[in-house]
Structure formats: C-alpha cells, structure tokens
Protein backbone atom coordinates (compact mmCIF):
# COMPACT_ATOMS: atom_id res chain seq x y z
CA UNK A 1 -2.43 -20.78 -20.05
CA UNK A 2 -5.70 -19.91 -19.04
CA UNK A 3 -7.39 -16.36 -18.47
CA UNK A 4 -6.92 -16.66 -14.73
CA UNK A 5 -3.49 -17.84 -14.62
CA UNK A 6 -1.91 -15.15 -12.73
CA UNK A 7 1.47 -15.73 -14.74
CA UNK A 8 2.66 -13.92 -17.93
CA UNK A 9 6.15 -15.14 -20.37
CA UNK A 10 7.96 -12.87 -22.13
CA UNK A 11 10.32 -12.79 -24.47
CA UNK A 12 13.46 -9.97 -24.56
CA UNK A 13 11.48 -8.10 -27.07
CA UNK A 14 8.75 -7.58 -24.58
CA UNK A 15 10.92 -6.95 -21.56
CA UNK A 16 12.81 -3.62 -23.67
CA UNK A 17 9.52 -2.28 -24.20
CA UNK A 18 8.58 -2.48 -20.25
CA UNK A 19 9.25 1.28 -18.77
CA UNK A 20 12.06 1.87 -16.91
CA UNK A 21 11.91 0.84 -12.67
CA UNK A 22 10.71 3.38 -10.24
CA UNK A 23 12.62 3.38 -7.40
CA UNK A 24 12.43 3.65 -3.70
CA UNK A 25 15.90 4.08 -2.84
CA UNK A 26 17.47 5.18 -6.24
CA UNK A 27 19.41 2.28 -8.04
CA UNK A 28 18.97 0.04 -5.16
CA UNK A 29 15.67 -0.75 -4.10
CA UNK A 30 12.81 -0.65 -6.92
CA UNK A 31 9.52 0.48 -6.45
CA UNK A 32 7.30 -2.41 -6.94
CA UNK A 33 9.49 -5.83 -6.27
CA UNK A 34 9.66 -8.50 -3.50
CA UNK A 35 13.88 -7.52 -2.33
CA UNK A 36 15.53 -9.70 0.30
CA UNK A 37 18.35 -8.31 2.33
CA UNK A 38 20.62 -11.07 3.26
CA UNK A 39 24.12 -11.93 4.64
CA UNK A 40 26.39 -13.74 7.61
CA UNK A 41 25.23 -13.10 11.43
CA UNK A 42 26.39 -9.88 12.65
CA UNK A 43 26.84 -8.27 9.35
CA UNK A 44 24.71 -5.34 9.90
CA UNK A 45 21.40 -6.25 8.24
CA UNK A 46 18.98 -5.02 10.28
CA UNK A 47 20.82 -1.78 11.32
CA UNK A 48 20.69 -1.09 7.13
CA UNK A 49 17.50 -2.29 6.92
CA UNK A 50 16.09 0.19 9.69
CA UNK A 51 18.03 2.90 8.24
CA UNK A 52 16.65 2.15 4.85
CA UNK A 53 13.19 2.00 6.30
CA UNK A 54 13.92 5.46 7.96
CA UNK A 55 14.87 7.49 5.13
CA UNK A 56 11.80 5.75 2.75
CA UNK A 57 9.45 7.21 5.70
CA UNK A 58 10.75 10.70 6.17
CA UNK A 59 11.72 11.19 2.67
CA UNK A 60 15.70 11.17 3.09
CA UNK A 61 18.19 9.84 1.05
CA UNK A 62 19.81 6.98 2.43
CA UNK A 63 23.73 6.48 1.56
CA UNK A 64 23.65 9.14 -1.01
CA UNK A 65 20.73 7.62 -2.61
CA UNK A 66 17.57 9.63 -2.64
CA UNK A 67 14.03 7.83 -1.29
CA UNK A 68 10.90 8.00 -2.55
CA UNK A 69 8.64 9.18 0.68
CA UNK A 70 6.01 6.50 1.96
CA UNK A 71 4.53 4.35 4.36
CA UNK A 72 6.70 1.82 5.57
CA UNK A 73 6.27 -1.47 7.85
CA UNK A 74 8.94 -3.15 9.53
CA UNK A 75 8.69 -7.10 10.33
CA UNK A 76 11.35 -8.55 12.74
CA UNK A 77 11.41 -12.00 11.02
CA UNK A 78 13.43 -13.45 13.89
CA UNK A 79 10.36 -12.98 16.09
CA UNK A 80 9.95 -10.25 19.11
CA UNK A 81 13.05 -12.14 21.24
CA UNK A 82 15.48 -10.16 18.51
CA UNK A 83 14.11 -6.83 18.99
CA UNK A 84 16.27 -6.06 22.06
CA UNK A 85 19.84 -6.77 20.94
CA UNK A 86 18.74 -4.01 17.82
C-alpha cells in the first residue's frame, strides 16, 4: 500500500492494543463510528433515533444510558414528505 492509501490492516495483536471506545450513548453508540439504525416499517426507528439525538444534545441519558453532550444533526433520509407523520 502506498503512503496515501487511506486504509490500514491489522492484525488481533494490534486491535488489543487500540484504547478502549468512547462513547456517546454508553455501550450503545461509540464515539467516533459510522452506526446505522435499522428495522421493519413502523418499528419505531425514528422516534429512538430522535430521542437518542435529544439526550446526546442536552446531555441526558437516554434509556438508562448516559450521553456524552454535543452537537447533533438530524437527516430525514426519507426526504421532507416523512417529516409530518413523525
């Protein structure tokens, strides 16, 4: 791999030594990752995603969990159309 590849392996000995997550919501959403929330129509998703997105911005814990306080930016995926029905 080149210098500018923006990829890195590792092996298992390389992952232990990586620190330990930080976490935005405590043992479910870490700190710096890419997370999907996903499941059937009319399971609920985007009422836990707008609660999770509440308690990261006012500091809260969500479900028990505590949040790490920050900025937070909601996109409705499903376009402006499914902002009413929320």
């Amino acid at each position: 791999m080149g210098d500018n590849d923006k990829f890195q392996l590792y092996d298992c000995v390389d992952i232990e030594k990586r620190p330990a997550p930080e976490w935005l919501v405590d043992n479910i959403l870490p700190e710096t990752s890419l997370s999907v929330l996903y499941g059937a129509p009319g399971t609920g998703k985007s009422f836990a995603a707008l609660g999770i997105s509440a308690s990261i911005a006012l500091g809260l814990p969500w479900m028990g969990h505590k949040c790490k306080p920050g900025p937070v930016v909601y996109v409705m995926a499903e376009g402006f159309s499914g902002l009413k029905p929320r």
